[in-house]
Structures are given as C-alpha cells and as structure tokens.
PDB file of N, CA and C in Angstrom:
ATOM      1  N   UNK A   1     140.845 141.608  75.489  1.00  0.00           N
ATOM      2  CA  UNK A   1     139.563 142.102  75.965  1.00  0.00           C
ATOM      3  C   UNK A   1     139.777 143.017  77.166  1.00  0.00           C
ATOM      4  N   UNK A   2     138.602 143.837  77.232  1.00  0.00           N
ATOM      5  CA  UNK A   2     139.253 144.998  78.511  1.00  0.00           C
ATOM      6  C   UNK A   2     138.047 144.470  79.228  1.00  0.00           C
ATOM      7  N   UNK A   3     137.705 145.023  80.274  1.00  0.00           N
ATOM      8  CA  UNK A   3     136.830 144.982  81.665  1.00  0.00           C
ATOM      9  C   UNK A   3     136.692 146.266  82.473  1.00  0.00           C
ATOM     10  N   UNK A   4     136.105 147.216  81.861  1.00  0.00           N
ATOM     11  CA  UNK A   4     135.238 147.952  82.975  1.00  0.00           C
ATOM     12  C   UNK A   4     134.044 147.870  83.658  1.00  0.00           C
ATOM     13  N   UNK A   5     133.909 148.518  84.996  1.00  0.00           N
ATOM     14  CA  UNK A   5     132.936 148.563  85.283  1.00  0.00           C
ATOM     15  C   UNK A   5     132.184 150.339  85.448  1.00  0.00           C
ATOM     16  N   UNK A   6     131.198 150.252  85.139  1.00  0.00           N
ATOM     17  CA  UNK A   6     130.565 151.776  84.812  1.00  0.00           C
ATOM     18  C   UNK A   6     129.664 151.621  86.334  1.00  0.00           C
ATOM     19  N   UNK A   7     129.240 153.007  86.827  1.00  0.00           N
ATOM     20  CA  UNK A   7     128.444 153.917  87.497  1.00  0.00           C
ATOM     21  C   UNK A   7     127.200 153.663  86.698  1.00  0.00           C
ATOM     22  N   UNK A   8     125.949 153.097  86.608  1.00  0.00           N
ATOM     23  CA  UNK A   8     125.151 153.949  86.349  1.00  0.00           C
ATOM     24  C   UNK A   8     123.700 153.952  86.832  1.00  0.00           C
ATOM     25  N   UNK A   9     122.904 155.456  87.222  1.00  0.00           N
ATOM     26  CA  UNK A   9     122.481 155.591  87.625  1.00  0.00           C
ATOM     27  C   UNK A   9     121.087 155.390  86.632  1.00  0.00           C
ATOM     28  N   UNK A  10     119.776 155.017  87.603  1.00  0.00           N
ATOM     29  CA  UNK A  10     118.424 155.319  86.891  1.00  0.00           C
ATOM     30  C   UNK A  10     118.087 153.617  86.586  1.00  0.00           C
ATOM     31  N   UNK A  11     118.839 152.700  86.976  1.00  0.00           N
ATOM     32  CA  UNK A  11     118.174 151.517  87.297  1.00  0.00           C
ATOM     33  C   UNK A  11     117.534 150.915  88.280  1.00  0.00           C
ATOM     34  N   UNK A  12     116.313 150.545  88.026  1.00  0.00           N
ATOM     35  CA  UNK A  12     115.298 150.189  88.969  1.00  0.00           C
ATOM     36  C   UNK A  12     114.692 148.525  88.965  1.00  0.00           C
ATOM     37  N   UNK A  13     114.947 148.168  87.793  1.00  0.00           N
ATOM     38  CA  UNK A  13     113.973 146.853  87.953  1.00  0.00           C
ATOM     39  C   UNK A  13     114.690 146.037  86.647  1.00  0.00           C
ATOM     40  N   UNK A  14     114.541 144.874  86.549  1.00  0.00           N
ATOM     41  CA  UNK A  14     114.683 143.724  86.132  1.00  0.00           C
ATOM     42  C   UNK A  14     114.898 143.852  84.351  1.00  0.00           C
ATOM     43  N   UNK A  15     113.970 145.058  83.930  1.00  0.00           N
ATOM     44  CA  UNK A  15     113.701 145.266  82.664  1.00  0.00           C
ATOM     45  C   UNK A  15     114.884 146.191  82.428  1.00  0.00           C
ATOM     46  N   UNK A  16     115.325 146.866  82.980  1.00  0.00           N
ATOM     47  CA  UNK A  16     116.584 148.000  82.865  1.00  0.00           C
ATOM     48  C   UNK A  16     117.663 147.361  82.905  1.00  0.00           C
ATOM     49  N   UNK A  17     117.903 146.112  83.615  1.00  0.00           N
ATOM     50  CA  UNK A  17     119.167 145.216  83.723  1.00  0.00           C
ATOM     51  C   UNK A  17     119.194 145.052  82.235  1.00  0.00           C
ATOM     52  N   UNK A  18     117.965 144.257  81.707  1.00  0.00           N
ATOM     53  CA  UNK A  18     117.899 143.552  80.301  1.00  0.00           C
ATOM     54  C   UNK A  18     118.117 144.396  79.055  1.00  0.00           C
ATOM     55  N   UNK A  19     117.844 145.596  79.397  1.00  0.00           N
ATOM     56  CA  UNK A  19     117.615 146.818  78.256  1.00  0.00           C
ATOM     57  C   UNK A  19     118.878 147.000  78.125  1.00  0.00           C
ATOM     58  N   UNK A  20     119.789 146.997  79.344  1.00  0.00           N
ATOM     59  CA  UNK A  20     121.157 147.818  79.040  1.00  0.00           C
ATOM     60  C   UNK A  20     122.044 146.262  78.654  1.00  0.00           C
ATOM     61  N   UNK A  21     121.939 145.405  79.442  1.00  0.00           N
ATOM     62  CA  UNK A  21     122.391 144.305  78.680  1.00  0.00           C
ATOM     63  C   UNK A  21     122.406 143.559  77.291  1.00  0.00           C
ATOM     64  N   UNK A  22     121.146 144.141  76.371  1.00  0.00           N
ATOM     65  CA  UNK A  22     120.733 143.990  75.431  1.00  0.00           C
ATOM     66  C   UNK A  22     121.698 145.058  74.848  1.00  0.00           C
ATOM     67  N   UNK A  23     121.531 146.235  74.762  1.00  0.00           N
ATOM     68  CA  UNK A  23     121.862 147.402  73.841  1.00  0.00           C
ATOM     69  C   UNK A  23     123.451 147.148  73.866  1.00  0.00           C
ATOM     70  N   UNK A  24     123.954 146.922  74.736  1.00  0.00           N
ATOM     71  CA  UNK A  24     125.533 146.422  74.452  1.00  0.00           C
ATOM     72  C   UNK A  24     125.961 145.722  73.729  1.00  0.00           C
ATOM     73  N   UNK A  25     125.479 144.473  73.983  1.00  0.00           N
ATOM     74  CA  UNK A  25     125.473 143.538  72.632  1.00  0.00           C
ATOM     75  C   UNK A  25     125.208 143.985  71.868  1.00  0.00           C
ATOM     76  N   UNK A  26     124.618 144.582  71.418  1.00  0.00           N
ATOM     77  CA  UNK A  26     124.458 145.143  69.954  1.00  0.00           C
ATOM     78  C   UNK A  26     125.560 145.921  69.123  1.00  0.00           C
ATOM     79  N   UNK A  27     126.237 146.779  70.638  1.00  0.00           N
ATOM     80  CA  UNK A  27     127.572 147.220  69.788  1.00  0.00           C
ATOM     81  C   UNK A  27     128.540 146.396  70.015  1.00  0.00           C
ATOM     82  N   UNK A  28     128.310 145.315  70.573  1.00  0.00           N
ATOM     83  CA  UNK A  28     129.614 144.305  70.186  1.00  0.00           C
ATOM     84  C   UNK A  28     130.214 143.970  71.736  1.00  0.00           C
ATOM     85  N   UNK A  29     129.983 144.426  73.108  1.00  0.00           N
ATOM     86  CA  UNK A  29     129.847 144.118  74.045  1.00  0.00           C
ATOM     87  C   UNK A  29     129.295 143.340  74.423  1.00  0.00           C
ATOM     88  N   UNK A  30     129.908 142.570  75.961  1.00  0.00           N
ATOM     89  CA  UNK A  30     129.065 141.627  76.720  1.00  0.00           C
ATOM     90  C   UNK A  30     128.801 142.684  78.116  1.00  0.00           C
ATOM     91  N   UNK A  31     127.972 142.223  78.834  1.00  0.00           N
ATOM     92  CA  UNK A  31     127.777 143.182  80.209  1.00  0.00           C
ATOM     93  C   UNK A  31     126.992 142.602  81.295  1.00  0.00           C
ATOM     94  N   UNK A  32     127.576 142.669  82.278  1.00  0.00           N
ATOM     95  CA  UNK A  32     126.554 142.362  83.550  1.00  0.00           C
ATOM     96  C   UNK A  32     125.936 143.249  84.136  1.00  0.00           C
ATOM     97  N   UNK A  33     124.443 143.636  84.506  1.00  0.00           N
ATOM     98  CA  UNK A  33     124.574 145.098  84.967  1.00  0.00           C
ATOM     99  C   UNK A  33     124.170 144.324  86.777  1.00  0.00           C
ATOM    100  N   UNK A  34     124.425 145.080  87.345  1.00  0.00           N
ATOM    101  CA  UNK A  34     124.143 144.536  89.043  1.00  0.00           C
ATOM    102  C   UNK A  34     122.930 145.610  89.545  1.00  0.00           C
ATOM    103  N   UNK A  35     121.610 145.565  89.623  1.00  0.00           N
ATOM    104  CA  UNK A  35     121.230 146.192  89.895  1.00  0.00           C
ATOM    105  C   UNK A  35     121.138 146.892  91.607  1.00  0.00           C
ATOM    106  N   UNK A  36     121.766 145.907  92.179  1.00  0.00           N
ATOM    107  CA  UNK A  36     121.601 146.571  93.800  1.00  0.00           C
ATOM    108  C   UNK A  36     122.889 147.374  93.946  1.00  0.00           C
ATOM    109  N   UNK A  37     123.930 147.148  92.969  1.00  0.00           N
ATOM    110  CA  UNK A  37     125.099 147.980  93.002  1.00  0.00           C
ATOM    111  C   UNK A  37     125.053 149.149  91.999  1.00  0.00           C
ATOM    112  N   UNK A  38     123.941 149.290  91.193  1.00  0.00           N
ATOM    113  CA  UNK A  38     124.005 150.400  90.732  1.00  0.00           C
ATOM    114  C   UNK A  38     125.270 150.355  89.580  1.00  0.00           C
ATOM    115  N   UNK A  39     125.820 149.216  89.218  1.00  0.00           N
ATOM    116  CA  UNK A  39     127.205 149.368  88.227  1.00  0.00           C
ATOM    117  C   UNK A  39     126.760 147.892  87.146  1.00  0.00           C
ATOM    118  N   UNK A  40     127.192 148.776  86.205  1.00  0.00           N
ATOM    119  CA  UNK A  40     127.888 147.553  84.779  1.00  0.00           C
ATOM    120  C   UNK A  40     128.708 147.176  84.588  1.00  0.00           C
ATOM    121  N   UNK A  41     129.470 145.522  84.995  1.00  0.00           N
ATOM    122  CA  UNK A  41     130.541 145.141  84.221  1.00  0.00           C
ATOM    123  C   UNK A  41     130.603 144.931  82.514  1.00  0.00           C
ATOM    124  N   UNK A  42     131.477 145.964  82.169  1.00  0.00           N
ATOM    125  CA  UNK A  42     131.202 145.666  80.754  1.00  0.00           C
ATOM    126  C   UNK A  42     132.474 145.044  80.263  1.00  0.00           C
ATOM    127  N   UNK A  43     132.915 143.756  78.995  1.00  0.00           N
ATOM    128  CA  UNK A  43     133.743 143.354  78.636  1.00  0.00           C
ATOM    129  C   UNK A  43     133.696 143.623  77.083  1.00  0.00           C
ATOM    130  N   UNK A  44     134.432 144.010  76.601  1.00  0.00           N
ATOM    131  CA  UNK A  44     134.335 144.548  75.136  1.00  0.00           C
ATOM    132  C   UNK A  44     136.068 144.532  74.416  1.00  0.00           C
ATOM    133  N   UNK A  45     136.333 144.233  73.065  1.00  0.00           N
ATOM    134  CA  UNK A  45     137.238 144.644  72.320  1.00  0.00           C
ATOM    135  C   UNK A  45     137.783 145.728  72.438  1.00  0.00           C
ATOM    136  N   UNK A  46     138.489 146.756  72.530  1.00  0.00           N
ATOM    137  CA  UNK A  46     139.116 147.939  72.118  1.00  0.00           C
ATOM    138  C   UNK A  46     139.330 148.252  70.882  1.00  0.00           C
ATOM    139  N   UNK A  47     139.886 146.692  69.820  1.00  0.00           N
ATOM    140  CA  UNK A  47     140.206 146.851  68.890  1.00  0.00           C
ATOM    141  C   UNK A  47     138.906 147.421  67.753  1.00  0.00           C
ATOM    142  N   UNK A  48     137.507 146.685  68.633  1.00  0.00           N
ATOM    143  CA  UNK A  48     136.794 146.972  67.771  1.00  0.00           C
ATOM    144  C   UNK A  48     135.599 147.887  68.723  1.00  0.00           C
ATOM    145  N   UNK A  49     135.086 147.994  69.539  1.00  0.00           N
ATOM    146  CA  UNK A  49     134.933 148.783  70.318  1.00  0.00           C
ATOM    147  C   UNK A  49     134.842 150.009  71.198  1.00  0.00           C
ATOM    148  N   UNK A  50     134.878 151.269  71.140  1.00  0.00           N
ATOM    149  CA  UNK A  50     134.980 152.324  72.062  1.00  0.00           C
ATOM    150  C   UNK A  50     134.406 152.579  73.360  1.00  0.00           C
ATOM    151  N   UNK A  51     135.321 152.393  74.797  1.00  0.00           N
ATOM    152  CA  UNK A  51     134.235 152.937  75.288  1.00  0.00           C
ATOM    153  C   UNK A  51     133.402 154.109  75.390  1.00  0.00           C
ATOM    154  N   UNK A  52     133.691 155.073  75.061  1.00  0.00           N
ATOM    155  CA  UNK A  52     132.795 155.567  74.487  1.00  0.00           C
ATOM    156  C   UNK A  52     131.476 155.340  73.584  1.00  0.00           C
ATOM    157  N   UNK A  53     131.494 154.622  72.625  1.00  0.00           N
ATOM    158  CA  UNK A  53     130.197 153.626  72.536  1.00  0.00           C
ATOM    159  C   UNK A  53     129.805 152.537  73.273  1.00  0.00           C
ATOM    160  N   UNK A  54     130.152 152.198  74.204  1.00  0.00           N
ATOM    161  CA  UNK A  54     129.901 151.924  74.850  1.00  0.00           C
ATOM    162  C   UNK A  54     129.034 152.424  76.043  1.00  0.00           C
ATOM    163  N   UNK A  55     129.308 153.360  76.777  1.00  0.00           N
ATOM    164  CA  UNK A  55     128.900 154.539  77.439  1.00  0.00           C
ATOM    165  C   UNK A  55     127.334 155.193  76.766  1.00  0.00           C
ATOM    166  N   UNK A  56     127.732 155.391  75.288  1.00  0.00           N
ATOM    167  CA  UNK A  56     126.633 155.993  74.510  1.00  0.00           C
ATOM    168  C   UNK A  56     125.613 154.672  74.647  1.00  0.00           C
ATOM    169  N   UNK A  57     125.969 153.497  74.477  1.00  0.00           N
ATOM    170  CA  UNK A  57     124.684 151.928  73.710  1.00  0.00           C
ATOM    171  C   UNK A  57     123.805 152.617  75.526  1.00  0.00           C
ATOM    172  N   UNK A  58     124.949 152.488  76.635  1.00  0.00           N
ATOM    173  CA  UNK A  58     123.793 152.418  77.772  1.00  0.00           C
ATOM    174  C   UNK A  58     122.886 154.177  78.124  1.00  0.00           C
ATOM    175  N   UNK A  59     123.504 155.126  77.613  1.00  0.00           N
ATOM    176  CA  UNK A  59     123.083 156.529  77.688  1.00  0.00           C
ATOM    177  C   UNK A  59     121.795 156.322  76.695  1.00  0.00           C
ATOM    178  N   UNK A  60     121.730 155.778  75.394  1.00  0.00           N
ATOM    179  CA  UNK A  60     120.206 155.898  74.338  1.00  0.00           C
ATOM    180  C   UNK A  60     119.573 154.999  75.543  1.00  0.00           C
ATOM    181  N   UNK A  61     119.427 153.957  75.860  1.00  0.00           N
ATOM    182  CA  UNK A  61     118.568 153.543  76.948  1.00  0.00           C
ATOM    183  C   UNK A  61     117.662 154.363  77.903  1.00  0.00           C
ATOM    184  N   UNK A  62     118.129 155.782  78.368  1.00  0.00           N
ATOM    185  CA  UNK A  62     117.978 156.153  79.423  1.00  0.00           C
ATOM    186  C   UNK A  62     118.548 156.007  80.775  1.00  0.00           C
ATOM    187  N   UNK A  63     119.874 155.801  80.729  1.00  0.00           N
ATOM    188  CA  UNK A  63     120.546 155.712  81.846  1.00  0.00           C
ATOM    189  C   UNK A  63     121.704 156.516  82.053  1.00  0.00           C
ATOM    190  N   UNK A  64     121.689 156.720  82.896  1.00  0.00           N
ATOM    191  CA  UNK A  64     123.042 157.648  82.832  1.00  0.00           C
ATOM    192  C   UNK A  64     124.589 157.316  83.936  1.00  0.00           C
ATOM    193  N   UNK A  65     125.381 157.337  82.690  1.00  0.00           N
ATOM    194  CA  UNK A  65     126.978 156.610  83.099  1.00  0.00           C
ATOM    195  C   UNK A  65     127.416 157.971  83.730  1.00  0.00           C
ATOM    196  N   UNK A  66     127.608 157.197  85.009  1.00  0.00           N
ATOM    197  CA  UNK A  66     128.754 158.503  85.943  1.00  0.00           C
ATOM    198  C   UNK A  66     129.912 158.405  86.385  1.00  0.00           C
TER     199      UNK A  66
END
C-alpha cells in the first residue's frame, strides 16, 4: 500500500471532507481529508490504483489537487 498526502485546495466544511472521502472509495482508495490543513491522506494500491485517479476521484468533486 502507498501513502500520500495531496494539497488540496477549495475545502470549506464538513460536507467537502465527506464528498472527497466518499469519491475515493469509490476508486478503490481510503482517505483522510484534514480540513484545517487543507491536505488528504490518501492510502491506495498501486497495483490496482493510479494516482492519478486518484487525483482525478478528488478533481470531479470540485477540488483542486496542488
């Protein structure tokens, strides 16, 4: 399993934690997002995984990875 943590900007509230935490899981990620730090720990496969989709599950949200 790998462990990054992402930049991303345009989170504000409680529902944006859940949105981006949600949409990860979906591609097969787990994620913490921290909202007073402005960052996502994300833990995901490689084998099955990209970050790059990864990056993309939290970008369709409306957020943007920097």
């Amino acid at each position: 399993m790998k462990q990054v943590t992402l930049q991303v900007n345009g989170m504000s509230c409680q529902h944006c934690v859940n949105a981006i935490e949600k949409a990860l899981k979906e591609v097969g990620a787990s994620g913490k997002a921290d909202l007073s730090a402005g960052s996502v720990t994300v833990e995901f496969d490689e084998a099955k995984v990209s970050l790059e989709a990864v990056k993309e599950a939290i970008e369709e949200q409306g957020y943007d990875v920097v």
